[in-house]
C-alpha atoms as a PDB file:
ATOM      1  CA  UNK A   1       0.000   0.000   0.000  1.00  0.00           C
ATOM      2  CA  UNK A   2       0.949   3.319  -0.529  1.00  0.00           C
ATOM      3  CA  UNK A   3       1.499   5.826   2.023  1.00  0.00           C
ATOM      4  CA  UNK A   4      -2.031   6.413   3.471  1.00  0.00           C
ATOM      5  CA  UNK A   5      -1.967   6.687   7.217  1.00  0.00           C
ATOM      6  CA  UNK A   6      -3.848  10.292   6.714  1.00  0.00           C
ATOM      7  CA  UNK A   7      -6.847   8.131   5.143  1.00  0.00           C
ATOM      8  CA  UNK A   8      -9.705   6.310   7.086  1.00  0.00           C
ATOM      9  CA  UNK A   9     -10.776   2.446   5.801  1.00  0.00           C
ATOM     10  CA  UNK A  10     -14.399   1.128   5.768  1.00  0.00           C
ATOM     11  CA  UNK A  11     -14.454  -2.764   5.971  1.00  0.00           C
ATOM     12  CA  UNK A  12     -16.610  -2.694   2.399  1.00  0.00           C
ATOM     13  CA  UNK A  13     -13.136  -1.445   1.272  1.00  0.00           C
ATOM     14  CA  UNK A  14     -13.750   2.337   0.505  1.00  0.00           C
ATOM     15  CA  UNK A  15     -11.512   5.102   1.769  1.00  0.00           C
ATOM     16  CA  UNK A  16     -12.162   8.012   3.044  1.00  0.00           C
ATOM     17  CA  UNK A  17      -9.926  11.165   3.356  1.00  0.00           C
ATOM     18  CA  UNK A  18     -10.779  13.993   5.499  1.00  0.00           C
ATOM     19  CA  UNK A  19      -9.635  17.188   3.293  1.00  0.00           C
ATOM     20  CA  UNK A  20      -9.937  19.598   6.593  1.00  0.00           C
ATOM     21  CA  UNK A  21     -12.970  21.595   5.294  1.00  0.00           C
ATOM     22  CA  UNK A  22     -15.903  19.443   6.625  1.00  0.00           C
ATOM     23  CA  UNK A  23     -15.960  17.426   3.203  1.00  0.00           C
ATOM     24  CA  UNK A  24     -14.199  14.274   2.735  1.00  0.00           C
ATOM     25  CA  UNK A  25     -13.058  12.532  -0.566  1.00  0.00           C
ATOM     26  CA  UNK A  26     -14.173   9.307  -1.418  1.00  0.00           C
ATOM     27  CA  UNK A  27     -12.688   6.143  -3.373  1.00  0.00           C
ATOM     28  CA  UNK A  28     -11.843   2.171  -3.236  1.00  0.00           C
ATOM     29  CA  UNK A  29      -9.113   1.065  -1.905  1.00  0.00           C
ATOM     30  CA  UNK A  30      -6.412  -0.786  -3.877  1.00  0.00           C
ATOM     31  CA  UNK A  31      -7.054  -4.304  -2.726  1.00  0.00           C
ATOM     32  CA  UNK A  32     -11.069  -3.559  -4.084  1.00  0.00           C
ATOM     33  CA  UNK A  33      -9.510  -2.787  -7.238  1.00  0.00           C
ATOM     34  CA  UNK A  34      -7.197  -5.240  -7.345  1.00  0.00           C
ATOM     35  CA  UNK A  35     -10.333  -7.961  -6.125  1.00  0.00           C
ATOM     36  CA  UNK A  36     -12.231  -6.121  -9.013  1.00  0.00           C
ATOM     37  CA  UNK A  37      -9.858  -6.798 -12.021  1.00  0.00           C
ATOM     38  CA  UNK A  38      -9.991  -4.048 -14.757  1.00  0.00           C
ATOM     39  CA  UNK A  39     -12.795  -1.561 -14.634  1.00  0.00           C
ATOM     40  CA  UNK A  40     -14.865  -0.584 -17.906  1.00  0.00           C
ATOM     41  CA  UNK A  41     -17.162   1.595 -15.714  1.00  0.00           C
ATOM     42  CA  UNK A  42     -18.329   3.517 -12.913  1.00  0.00           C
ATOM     43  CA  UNK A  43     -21.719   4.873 -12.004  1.00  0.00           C
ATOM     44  CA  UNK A  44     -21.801   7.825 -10.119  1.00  0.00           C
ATOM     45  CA  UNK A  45     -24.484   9.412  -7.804  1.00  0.00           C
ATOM     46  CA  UNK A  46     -25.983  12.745  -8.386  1.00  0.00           C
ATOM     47  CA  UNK A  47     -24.435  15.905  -6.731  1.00  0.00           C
ATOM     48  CA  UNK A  48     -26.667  17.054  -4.307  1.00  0.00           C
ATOM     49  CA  UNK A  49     -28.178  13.754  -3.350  1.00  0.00           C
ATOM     50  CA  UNK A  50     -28.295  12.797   0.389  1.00  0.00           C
ATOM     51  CA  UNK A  51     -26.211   9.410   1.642  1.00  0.00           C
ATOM     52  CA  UNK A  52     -26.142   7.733   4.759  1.00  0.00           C
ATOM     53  CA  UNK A  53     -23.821   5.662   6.400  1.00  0.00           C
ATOM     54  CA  UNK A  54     -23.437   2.064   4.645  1.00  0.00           C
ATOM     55  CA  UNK A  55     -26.072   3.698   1.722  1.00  0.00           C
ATOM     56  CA  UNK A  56     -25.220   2.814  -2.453  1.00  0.00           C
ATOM     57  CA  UNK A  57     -22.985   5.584  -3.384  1.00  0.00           C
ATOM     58  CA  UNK A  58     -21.889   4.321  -6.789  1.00  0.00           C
ATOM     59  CA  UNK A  59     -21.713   0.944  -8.636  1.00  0.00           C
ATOM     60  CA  UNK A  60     -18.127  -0.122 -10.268  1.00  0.00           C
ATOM     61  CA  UNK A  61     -18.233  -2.440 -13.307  1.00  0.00           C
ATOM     62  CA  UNK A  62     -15.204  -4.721 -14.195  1.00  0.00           C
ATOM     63  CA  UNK A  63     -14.529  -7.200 -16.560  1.00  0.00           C
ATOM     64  CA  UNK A  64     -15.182  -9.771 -13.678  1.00  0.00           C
ATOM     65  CA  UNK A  65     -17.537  -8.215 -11.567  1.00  0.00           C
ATOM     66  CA  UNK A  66     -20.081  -5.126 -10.520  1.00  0.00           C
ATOM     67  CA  UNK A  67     -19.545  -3.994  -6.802  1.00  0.00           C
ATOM     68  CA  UNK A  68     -21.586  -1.665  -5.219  1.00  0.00           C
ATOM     69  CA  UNK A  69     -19.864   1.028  -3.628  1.00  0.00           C
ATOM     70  CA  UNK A  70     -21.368   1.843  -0.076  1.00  0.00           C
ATOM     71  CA  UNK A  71     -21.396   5.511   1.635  1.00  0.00           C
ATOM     72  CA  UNK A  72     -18.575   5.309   4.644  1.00  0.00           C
ATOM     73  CA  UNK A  73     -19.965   8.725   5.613  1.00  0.00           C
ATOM     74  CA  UNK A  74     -23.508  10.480   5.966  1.00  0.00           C
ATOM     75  CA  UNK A  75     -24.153  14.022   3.822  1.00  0.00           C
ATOM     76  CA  UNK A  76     -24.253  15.583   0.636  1.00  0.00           C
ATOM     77  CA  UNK A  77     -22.629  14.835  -2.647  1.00  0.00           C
ATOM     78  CA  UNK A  78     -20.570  18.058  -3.681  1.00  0.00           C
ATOM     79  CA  UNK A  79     -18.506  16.545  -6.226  1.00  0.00           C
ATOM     80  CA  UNK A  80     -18.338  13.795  -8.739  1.00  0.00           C
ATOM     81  CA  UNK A  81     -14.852  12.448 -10.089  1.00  0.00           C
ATOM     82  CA  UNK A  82     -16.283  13.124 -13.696  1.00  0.00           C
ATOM     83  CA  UNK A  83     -13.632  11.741 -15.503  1.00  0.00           C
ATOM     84  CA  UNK A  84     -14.601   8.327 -14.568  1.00  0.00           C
ATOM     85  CA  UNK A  85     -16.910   8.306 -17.350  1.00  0.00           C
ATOM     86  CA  UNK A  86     -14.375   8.724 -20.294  1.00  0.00           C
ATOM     87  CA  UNK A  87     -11.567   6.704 -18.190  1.00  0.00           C
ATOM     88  CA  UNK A  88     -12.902   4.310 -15.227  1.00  0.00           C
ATOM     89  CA  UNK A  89      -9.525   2.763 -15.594  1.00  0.00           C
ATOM     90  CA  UNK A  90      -8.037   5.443 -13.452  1.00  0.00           C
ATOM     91  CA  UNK A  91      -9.198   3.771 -10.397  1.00  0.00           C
ATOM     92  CA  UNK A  92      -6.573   0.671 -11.479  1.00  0.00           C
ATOM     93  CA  UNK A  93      -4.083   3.021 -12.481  1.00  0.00           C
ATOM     94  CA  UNK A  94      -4.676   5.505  -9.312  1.00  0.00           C
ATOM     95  CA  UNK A  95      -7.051   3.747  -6.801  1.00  0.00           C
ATOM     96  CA  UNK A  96      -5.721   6.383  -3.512  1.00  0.00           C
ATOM     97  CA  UNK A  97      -5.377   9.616  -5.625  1.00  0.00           C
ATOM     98  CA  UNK A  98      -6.715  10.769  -9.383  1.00  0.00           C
ATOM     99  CA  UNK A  99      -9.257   7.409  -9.086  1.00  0.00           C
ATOM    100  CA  UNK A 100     -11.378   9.039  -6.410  1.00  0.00           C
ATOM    101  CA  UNK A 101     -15.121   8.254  -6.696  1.00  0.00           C
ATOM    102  CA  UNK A 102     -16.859  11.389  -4.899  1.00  0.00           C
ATOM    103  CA  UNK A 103     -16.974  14.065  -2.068  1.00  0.00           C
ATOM    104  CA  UNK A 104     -18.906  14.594   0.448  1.00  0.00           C
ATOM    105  CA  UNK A 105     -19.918  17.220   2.902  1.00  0.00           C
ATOM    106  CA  UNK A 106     -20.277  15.540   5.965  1.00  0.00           C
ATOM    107  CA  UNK A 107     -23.645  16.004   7.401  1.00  0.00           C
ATOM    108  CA  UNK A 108     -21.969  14.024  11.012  1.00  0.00           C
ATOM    109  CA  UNK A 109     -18.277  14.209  11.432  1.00  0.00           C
ATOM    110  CA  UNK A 110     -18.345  12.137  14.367  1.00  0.00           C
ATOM    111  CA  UNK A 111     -18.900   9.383  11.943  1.00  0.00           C
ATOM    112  CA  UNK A 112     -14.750   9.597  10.748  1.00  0.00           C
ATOM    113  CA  UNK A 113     -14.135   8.408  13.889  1.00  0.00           C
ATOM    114  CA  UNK A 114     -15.746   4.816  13.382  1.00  0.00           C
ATOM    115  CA  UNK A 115     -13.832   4.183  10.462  1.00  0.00           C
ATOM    116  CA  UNK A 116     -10.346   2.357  10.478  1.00  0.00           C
ATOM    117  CA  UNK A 117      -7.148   3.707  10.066  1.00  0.00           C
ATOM    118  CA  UNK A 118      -4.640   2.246   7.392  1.00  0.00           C
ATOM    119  CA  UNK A 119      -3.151  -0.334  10.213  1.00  0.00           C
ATOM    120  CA  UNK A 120      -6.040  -1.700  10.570  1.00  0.00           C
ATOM    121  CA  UNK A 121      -7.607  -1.809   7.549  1.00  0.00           C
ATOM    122  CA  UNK A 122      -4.172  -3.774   6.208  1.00  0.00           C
ATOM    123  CA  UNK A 123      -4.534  -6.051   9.425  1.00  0.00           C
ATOM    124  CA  UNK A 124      -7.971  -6.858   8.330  1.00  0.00           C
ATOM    125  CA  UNK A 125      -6.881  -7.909   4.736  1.00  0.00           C
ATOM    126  CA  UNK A 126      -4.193  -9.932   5.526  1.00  0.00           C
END
């Protein structure tokens, strides 16, 4: 794994990282992409819609597989990662950076703290 001890770790396998302003950026995790195989497409949820903890927030389509991608956070969707549509492949190529899924506003930031931080999220793969 790459150096991600400033991200948080859902045990659906979605990351979360907390960018300081009360919204958090949201993506899968390398082993989910590396589970998933080579992905031909992402759905992505509709800014301003409402999530809740453990709620669809997106569907990711590989040759092997669909996985639903699950909120790790309740609030509002602020941003998409638009260029998912013309290259889902980025989340192979950059799972922890440019293959982010979606932001969030956080509507309870209490929630961050149930999450898991990068040891044991890699404990809980191994």
């Amino acid at each position: 794994m790459n150096n991600i001890e400033n991200l948080k770790f859902t045990d659906t396998h979605e990351w979360v990282l907390d960018n300081g302003d009360g919204t958090v950026t949201v993506g899968i995790t390398e082993h989910a992409q590396e589970q998933l195989g080579d992905v031909v497409f992402v759905e992505l949820p509709e800014i301003g819609q409402e999530v809740g903890t453990g709620d669809d927030l997106s569907l990711v389509e590989s040759v092997k597989a669909a996985s639903d991608i699950y909120a790790p956070v309740s609030g509002e969707i602020v941003e998409v990662n638009t260029a998912l549509e013309e290259a889902p492949e980025t989340i192979n190529l950059s799972a922890f950076e440019d293959g982010w899924i979606v932001k969030v506003k956080l509507s309870e930031p209490a929630e961050l703290d149930d999450l898991m931080s990068a040891s044991a999220y890699q404990a809980s793969i191994e």
